[in-house]
PDB file of N, CA and C in Angstrom:
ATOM      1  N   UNK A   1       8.793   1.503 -16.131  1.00  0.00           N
ATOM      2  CA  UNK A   1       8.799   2.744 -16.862  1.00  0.00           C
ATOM      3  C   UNK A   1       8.652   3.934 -15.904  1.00  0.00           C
ATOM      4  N   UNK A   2       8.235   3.838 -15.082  1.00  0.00           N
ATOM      5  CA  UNK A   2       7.775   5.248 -13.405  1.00  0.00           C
ATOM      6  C   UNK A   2       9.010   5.476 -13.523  1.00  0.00           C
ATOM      7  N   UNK A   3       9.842   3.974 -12.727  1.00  0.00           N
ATOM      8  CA  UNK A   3      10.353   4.508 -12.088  1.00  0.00           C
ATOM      9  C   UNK A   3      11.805   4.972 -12.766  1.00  0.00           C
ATOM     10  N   UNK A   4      11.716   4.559 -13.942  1.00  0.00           N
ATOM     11  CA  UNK A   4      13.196   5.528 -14.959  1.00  0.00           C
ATOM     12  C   UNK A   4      12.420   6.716 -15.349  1.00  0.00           C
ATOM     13  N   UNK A   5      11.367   7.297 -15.165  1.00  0.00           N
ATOM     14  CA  UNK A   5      10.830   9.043 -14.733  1.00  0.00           C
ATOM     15  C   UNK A   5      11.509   9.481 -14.173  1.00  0.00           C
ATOM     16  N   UNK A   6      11.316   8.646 -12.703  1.00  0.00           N
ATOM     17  CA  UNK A   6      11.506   9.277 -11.369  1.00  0.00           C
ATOM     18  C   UNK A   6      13.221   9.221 -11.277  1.00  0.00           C
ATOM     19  N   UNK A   7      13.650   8.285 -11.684  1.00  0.00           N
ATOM     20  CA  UNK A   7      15.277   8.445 -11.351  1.00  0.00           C
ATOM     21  C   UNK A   7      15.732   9.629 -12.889  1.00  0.00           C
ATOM     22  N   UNK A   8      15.575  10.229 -13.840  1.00  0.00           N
ATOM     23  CA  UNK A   8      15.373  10.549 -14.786  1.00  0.00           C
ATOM     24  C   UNK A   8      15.376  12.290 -13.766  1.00  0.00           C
ATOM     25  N   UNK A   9      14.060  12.246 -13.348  1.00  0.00           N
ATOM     26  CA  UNK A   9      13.704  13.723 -12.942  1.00  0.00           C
ATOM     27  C   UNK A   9      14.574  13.794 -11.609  1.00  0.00           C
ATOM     28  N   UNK A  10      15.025  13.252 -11.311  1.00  0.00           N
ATOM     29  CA  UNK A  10      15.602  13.107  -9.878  1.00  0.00           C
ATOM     30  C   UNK A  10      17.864  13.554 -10.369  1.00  0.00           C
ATOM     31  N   UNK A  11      17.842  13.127 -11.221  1.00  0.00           N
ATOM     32  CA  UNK A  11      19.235  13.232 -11.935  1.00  0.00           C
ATOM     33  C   UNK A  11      18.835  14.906 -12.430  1.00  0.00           C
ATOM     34  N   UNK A  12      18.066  15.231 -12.877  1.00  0.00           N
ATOM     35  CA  UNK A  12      17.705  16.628 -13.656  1.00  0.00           C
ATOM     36  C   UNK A  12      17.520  17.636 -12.605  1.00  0.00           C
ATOM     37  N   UNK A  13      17.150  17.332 -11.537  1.00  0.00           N
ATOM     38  CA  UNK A  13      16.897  18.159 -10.152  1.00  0.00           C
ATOM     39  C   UNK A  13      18.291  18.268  -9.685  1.00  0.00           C
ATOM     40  N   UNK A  14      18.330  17.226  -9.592  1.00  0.00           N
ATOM     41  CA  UNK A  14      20.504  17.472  -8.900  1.00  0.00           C
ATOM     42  C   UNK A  14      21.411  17.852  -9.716  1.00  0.00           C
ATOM     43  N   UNK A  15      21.115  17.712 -10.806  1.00  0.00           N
ATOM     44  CA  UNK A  15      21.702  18.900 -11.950  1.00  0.00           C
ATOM     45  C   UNK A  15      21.842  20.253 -12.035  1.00  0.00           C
ATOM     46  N   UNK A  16      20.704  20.332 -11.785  1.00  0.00           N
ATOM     47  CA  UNK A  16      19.473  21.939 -11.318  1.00  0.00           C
ATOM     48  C   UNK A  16      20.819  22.534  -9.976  1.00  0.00           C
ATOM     49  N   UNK A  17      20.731  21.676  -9.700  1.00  0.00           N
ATOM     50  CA  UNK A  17      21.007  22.112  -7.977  1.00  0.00           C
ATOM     51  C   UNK A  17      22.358  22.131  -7.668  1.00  0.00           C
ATOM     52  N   UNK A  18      23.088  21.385  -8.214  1.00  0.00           N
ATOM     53  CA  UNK A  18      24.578  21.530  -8.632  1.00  0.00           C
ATOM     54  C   UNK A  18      25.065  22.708  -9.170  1.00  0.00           C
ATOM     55  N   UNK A  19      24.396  22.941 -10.359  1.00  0.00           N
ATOM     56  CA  UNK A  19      24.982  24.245 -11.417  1.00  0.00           C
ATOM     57  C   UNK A  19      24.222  25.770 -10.100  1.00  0.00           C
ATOM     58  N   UNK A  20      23.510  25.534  -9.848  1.00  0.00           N
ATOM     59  CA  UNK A  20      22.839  26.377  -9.060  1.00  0.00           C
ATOM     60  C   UNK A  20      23.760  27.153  -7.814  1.00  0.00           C
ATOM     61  N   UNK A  21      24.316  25.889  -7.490  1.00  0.00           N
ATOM     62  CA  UNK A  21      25.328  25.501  -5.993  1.00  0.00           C
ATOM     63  C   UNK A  21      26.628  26.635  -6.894  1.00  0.00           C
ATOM     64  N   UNK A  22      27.425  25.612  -8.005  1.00  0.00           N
ATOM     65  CA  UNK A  22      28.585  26.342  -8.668  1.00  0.00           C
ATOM     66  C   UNK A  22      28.295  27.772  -8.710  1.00  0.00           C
ATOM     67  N   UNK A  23      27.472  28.172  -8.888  1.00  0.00           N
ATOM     68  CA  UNK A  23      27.578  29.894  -9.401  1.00  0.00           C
ATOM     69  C   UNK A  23      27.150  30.470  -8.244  1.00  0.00           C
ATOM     70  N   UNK A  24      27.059  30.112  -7.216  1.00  0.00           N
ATOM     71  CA  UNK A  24      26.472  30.966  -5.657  1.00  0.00           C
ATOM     72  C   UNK A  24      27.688  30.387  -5.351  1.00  0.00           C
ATOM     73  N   UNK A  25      28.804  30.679  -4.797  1.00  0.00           N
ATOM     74  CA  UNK A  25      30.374  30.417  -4.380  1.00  0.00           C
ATOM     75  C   UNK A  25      30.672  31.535  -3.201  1.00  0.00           C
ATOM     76  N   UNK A  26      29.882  32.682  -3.175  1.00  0.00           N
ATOM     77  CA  UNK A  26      30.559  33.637  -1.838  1.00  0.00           C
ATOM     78  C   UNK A  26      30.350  33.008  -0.754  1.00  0.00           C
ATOM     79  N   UNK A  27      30.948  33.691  -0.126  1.00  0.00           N
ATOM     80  CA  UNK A  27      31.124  33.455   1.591  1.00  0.00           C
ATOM     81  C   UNK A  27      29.425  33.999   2.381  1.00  0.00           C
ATOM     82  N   UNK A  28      28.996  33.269   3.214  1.00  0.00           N
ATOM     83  CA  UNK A  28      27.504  33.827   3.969  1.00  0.00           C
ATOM     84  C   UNK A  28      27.709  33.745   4.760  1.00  0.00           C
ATOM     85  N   UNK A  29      27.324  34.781   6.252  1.00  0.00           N
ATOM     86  CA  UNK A  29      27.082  34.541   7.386  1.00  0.00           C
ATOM     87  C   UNK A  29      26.012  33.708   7.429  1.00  0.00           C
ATOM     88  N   UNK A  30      25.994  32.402   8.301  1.00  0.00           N
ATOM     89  CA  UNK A  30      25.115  31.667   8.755  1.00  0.00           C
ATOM     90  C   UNK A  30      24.430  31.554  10.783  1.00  0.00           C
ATOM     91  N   UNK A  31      23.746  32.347  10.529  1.00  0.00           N
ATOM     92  CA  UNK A  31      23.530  32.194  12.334  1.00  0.00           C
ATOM     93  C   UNK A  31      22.704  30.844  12.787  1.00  0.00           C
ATOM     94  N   UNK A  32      22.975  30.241  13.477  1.00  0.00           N
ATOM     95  CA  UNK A  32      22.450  29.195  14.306  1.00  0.00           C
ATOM     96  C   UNK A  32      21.875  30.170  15.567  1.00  0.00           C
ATOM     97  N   UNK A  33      21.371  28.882  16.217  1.00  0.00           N
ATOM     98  CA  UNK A  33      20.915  29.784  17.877  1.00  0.00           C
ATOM     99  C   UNK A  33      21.719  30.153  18.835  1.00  0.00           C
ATOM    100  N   UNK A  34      23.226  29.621  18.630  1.00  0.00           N
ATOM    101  CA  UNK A  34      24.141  29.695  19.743  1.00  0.00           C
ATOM    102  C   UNK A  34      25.522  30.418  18.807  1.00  0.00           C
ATOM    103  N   UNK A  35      25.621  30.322  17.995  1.00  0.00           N
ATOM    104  CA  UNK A  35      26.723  30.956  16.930  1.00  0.00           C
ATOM    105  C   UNK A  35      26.616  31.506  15.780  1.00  0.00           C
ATOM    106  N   UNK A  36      27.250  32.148  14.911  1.00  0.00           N
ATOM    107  CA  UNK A  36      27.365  32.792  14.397  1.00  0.00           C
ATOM    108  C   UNK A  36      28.743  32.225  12.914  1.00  0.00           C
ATOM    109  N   UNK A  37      28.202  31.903  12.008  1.00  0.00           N
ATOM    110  CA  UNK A  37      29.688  31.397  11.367  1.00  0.00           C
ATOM    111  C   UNK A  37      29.869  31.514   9.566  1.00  0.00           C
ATOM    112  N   UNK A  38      30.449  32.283   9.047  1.00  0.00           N
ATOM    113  CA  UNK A  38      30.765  32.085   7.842  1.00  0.00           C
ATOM    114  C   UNK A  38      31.105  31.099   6.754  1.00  0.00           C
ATOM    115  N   UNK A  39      30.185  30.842   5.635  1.00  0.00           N
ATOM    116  CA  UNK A  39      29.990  29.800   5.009  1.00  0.00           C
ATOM    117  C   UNK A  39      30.229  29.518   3.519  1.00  0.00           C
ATOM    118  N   UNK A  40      30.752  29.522   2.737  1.00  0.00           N
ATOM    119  CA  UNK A  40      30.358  29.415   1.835  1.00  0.00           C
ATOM    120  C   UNK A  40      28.979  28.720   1.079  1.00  0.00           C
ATOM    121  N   UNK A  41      28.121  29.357   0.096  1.00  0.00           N
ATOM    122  CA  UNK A  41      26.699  29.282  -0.039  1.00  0.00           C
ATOM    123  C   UNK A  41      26.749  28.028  -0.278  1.00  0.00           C
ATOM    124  N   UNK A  42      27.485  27.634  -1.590  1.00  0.00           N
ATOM    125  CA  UNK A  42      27.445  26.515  -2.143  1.00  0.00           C
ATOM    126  C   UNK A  42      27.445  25.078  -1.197  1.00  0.00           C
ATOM    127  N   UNK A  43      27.988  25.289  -0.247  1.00  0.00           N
ATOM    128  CA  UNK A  43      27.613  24.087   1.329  1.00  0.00           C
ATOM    129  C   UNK A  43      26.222  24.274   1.887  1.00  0.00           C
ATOM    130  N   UNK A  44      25.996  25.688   2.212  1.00  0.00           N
ATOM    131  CA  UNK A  44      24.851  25.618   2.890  1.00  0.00           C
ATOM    132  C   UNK A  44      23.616  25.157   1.432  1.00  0.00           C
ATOM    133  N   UNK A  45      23.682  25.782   0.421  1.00  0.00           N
ATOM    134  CA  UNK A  45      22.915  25.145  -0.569  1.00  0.00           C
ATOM    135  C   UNK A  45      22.687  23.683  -0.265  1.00  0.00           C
ATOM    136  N   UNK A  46      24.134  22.868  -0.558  1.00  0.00           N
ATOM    137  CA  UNK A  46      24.557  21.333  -0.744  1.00  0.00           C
ATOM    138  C   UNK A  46      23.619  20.996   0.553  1.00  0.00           C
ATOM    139  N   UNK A  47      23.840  21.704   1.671  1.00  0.00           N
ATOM    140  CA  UNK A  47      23.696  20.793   2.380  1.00  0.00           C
ATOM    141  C   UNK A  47      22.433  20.752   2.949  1.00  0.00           C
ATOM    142  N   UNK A  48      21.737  21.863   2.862  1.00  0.00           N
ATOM    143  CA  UNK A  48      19.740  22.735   2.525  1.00  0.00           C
ATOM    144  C   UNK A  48      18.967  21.264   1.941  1.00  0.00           C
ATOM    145  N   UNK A  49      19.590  21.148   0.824  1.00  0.00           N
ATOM    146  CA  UNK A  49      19.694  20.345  -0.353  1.00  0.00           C
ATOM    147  C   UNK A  49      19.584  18.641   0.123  1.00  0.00           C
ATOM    148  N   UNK A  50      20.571  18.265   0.920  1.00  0.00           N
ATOM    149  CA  UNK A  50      20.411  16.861   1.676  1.00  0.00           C
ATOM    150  C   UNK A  50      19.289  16.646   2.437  1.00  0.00           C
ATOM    151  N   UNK A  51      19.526  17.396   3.847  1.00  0.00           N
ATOM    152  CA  UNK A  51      19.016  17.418   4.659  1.00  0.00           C
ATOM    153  C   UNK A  51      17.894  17.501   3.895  1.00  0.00           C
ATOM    154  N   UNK A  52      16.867  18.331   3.395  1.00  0.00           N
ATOM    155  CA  UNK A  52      15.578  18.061   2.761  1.00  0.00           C
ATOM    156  C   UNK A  52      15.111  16.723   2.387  1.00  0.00           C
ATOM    157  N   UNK A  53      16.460  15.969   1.537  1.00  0.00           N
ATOM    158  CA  UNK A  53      15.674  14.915   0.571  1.00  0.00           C
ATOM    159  C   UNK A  53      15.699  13.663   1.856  1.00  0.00           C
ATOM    160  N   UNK A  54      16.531  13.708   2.756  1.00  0.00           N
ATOM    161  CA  UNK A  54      16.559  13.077   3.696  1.00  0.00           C
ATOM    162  C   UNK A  54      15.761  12.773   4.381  1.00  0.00           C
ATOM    163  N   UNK A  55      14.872  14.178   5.209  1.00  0.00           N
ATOM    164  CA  UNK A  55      13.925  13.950   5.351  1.00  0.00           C
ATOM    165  C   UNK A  55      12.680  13.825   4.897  1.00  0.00           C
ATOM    166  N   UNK A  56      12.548  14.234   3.091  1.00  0.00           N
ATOM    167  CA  UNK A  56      11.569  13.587   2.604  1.00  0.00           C
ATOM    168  C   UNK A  56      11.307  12.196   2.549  1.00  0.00           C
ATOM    169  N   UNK A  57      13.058  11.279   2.340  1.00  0.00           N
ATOM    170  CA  UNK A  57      12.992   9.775   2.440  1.00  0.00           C
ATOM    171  C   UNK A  57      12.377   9.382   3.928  1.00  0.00           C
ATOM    172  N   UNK A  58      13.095  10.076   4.881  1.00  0.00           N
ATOM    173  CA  UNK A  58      12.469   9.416   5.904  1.00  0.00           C
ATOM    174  C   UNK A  58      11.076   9.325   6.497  1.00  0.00           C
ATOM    175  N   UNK A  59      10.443  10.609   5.419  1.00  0.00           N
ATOM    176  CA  UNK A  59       8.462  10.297   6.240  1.00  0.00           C
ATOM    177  C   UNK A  59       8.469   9.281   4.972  1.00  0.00           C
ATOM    178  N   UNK A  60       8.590   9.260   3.686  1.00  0.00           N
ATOM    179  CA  UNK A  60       8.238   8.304   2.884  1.00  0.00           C
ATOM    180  C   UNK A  60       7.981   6.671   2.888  1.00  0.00           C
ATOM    181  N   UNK A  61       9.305   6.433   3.955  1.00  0.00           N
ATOM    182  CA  UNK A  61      10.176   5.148   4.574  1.00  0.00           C
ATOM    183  C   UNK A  61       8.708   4.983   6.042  1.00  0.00           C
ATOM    184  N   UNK A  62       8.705   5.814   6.594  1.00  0.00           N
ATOM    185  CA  UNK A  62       7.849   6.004   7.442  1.00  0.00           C
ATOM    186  C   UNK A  62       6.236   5.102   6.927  1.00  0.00           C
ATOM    187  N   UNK A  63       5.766   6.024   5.758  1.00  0.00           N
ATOM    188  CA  UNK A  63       4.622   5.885   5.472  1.00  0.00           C
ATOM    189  C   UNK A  63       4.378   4.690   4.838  1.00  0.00           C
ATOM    190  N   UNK A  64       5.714   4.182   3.984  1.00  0.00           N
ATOM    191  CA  UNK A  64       5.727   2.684   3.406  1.00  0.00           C
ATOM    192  C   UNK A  64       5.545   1.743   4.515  1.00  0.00           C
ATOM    193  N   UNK A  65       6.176   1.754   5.796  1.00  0.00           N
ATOM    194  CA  UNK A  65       6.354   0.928   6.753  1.00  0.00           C
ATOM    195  C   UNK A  65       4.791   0.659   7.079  1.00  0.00           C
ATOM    196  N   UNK A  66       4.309   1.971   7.365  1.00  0.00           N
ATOM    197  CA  UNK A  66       2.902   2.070   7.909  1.00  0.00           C
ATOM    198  C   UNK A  66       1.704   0.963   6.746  1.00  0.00           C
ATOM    199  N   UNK A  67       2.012   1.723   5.467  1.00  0.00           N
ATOM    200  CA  UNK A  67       0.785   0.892   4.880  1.00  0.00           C
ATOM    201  C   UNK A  67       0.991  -0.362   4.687  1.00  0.00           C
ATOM    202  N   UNK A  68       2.628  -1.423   4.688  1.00  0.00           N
ATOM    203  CA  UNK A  68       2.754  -2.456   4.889  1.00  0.00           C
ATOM    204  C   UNK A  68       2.121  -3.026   5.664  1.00  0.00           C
ATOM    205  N   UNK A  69       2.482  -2.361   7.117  1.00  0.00           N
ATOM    206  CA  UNK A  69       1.721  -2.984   8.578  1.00  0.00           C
ATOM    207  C   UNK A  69       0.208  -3.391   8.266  1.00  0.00           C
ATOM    208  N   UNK A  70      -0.411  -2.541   7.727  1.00  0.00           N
ATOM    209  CA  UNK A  70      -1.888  -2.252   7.531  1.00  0.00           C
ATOM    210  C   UNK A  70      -2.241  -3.191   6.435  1.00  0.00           C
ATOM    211  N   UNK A  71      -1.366  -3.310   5.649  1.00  0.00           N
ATOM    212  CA  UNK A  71      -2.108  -4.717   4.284  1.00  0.00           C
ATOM    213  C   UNK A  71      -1.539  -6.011   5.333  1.00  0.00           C
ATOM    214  N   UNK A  72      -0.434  -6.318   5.786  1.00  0.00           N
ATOM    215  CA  UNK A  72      -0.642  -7.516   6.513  1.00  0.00           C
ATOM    216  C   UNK A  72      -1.211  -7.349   7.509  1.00  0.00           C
ATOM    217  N   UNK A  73      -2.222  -6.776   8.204  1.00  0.00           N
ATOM    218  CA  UNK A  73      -2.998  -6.386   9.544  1.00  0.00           C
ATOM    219  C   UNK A  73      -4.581  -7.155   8.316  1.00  0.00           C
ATOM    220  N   UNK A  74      -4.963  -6.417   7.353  1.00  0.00           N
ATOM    221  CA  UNK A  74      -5.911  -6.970   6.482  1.00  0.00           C
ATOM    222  C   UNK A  74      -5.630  -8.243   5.823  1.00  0.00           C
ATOM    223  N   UNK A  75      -4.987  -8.774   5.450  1.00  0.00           N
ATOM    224  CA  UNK A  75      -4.248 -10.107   5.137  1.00  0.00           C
ATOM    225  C   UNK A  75      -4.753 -10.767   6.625  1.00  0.00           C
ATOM    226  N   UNK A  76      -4.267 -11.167   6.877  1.00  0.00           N
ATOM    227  CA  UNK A  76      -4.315 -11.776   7.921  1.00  0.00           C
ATOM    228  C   UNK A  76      -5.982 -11.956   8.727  1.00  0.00           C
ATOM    229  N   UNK A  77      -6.994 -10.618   8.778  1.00  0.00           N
ATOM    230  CA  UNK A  77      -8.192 -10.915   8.813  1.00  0.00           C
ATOM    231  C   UNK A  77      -8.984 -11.309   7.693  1.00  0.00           C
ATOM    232  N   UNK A  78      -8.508 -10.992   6.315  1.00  0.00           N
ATOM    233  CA  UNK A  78      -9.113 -11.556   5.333  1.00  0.00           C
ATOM    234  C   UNK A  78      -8.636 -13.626   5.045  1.00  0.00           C
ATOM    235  N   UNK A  79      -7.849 -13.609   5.953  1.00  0.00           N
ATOM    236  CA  UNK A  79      -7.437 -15.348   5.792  1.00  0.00           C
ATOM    237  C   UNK A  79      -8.438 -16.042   7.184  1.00  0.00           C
ATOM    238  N   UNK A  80      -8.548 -15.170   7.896  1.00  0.00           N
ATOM    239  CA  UNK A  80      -9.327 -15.906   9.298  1.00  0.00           C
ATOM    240  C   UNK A  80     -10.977 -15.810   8.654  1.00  0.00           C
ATOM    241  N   UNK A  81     -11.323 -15.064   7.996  1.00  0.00           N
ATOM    242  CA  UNK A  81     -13.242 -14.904   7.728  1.00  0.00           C
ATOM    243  C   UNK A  81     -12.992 -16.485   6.970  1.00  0.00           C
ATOM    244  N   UNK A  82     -14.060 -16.899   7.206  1.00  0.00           N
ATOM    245  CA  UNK A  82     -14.882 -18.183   6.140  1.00  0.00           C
ATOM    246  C   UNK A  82     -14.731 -17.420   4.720  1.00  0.00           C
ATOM    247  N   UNK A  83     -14.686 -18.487   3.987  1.00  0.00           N
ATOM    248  CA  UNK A  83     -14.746 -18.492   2.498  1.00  0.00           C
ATOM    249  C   UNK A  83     -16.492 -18.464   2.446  1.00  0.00           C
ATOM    250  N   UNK A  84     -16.946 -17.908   1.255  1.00  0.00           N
ATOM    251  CA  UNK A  84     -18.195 -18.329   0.709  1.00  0.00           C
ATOM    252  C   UNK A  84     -18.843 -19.206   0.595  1.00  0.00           C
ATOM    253  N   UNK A  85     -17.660 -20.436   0.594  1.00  0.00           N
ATOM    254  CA  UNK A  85     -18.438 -21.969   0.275  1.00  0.00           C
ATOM    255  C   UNK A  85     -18.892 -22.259   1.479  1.00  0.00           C
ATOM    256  N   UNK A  86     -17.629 -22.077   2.317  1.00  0.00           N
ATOM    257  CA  UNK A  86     -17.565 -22.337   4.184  1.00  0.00           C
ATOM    258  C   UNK A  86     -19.276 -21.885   4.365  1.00  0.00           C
ATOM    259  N   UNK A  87     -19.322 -21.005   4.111  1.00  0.00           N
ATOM    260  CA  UNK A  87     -20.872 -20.203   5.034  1.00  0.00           C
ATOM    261  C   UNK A  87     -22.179 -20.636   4.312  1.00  0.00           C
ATOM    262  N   UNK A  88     -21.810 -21.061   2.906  1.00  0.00           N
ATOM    263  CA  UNK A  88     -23.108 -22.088   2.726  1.00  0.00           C
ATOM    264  C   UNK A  88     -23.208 -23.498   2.590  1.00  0.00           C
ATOM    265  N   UNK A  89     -21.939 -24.059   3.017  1.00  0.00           N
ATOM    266  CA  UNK A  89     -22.036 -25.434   3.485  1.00  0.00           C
ATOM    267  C   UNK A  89     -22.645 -24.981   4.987  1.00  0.00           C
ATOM    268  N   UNK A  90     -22.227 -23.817   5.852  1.00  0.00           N
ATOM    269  CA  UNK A  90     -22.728 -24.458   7.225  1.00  0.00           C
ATOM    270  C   UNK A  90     -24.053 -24.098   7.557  1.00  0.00           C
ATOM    271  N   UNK A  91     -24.526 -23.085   6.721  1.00  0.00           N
ATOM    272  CA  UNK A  91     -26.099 -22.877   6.386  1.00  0.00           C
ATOM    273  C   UNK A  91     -26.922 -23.945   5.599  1.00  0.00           C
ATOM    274  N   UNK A  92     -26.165 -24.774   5.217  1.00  0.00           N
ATOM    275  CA  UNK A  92     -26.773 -26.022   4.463  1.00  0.00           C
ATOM    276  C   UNK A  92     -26.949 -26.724   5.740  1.00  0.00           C
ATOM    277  N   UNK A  93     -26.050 -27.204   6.237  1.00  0.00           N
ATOM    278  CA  UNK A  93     -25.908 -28.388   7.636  1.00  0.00           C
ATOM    279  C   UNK A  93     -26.359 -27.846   8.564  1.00  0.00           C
ATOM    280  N   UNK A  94     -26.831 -26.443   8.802  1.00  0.00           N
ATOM    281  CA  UNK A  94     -27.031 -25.817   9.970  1.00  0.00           C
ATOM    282  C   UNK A  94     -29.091 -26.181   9.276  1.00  0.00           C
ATOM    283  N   UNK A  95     -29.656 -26.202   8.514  1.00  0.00           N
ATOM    284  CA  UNK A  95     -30.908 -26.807   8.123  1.00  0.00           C
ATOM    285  C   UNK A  95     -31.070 -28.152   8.300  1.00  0.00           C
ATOM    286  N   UNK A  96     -30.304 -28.872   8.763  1.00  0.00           N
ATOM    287  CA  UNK A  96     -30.784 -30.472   8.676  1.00  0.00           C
ATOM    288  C   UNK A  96     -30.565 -31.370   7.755  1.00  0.00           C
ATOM    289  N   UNK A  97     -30.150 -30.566   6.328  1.00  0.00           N
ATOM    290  CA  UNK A  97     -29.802 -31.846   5.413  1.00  0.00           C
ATOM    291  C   UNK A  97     -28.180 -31.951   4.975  1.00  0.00           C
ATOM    292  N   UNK A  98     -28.234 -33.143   4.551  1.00  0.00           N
ATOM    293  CA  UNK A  98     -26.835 -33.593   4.509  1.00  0.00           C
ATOM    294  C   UNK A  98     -26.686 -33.227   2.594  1.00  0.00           C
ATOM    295  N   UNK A  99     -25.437 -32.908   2.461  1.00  0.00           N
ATOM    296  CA  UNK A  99     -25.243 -32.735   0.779  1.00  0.00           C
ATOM    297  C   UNK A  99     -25.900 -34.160   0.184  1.00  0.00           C
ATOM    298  N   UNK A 100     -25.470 -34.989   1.035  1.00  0.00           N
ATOM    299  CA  UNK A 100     -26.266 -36.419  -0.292  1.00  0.00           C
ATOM    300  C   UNK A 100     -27.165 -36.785  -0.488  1.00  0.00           C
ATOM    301  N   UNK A 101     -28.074 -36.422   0.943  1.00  0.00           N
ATOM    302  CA  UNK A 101     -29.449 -36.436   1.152  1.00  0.00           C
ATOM    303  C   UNK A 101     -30.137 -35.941   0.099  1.00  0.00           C
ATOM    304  N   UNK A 102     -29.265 -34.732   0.132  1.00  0.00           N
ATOM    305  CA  UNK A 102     -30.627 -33.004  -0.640  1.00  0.00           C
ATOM    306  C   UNK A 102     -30.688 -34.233  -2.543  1.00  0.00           C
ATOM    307  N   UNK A 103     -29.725 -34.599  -2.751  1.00  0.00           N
ATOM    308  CA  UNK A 103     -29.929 -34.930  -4.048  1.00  0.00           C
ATOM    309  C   UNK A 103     -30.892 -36.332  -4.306  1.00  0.00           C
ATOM    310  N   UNK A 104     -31.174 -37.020  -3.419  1.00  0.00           N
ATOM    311  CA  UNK A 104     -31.680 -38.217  -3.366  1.00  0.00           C
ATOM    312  C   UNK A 104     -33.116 -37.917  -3.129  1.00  0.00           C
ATOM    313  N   UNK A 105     -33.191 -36.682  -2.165  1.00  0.00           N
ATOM    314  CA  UNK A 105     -34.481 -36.606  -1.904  1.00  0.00           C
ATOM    315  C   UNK A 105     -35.604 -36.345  -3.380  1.00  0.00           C
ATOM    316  N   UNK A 106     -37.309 -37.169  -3.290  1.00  0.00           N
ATOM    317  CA  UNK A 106     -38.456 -36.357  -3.734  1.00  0.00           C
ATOM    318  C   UNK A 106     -39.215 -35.930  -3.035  1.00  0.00           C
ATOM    319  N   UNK A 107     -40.176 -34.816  -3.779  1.00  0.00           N
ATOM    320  CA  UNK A 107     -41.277 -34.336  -2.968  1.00  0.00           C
ATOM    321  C   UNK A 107     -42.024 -35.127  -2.787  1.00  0.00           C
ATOM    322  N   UNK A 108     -42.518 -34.934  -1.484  1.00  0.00           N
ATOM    323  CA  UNK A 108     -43.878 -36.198  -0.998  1.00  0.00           C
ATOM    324  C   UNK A 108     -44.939 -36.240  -1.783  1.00  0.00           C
ATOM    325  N   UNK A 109     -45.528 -34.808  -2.572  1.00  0.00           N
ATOM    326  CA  UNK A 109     -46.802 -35.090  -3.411  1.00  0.00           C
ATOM    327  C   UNK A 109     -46.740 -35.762  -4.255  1.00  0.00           C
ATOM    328  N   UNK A 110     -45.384 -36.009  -5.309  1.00  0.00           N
ATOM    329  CA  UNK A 110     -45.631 -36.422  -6.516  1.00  0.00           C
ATOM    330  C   UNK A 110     -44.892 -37.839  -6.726  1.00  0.00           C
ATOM    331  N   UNK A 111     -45.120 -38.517  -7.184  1.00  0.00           N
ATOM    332  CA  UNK A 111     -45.193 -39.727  -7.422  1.00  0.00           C
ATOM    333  C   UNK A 111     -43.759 -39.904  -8.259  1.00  0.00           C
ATOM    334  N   UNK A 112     -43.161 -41.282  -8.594  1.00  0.00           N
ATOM    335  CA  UNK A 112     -41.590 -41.549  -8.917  1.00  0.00           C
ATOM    336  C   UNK A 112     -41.792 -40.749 -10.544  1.00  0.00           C
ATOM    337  N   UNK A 113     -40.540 -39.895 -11.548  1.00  0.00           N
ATOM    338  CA  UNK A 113     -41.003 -39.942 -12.395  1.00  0.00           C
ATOM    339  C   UNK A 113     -41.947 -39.205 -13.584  1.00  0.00           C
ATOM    340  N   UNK A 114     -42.720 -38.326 -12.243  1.00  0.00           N
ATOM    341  CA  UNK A 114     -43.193 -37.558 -12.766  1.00  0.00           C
ATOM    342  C   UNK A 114     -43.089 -35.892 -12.220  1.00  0.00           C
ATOM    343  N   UNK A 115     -43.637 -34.754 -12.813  1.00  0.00           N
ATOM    344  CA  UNK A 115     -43.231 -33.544 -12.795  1.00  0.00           C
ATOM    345  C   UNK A 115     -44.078 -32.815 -12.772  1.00  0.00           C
ATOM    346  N   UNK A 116     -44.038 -31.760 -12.237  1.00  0.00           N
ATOM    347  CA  UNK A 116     -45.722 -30.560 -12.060  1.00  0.00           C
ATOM    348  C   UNK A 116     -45.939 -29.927 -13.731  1.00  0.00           C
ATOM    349  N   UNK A 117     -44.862 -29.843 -14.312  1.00  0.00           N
ATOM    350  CA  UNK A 117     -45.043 -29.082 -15.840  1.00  0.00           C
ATOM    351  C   UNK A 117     -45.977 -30.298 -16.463  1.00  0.00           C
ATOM    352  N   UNK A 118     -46.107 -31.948 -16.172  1.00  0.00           N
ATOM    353  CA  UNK A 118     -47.000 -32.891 -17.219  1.00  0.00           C
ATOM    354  C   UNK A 118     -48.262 -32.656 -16.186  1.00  0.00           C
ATOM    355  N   UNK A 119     -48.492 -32.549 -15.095  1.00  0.00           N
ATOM    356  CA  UNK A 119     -50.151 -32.736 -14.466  1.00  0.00           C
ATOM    357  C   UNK A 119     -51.132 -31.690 -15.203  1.00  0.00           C
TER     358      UNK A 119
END
């Protein structure tokens, strides 16, 4: 749904800019730094007009490239850290007991059977 907005407002702008272009039709002097040359508006409009969106695509293209780099730059350290389980299995084994142990084991005070809530 954006993005038939965006192609939507983007057709309505070059619309804009077309009819805009048609009715500016005289001839303009255009100076550059080295010449001097007569134009009709409606080109220099058209072509004001490109060159802009051009280089709006190209920082855009730019900036997409960039935050790609940067989610697979984070990807990639978020796959190398330990998982959660990882770091308390090795804090488990890094104490001395083994997973099958911990369940087999009783406490030394109390006897087979029984529980501190009946004493």
């Amino acid at each position: 749904m954006k993005g038939q907005g965006i192609l939507i407002s983007a057709f309505a702008f070059a619309l804009v800019i077309a009819v805009f272009a048609v009715i500016n039709v005289d001839q303009v002097q255009v100076n550059f730094l080295f010449a001097k040359t007569n134009t009709p508006l409606i080109l220099v409009i058209l072509v004001s007009t490109l060159l802009g969106g051009l280089t709006v695509g190209l920082f855009g293209m730019l900036r997409i490239y960039k935050l790609q780099k940067t989610v697979k730059a984070l990807e990639k350290r978020v796959g190398e850290q330990p998982s959660e389980s990882d770091k308390f299995e090795a804090s488990y084994a890094y104490d001395g007991v083994k997973e099958s142990d911990a369940s087999d084991e009783q406490p030394e005070n109390q006897p087979d059977g029984e529980d501190e809530s009946k004493r």
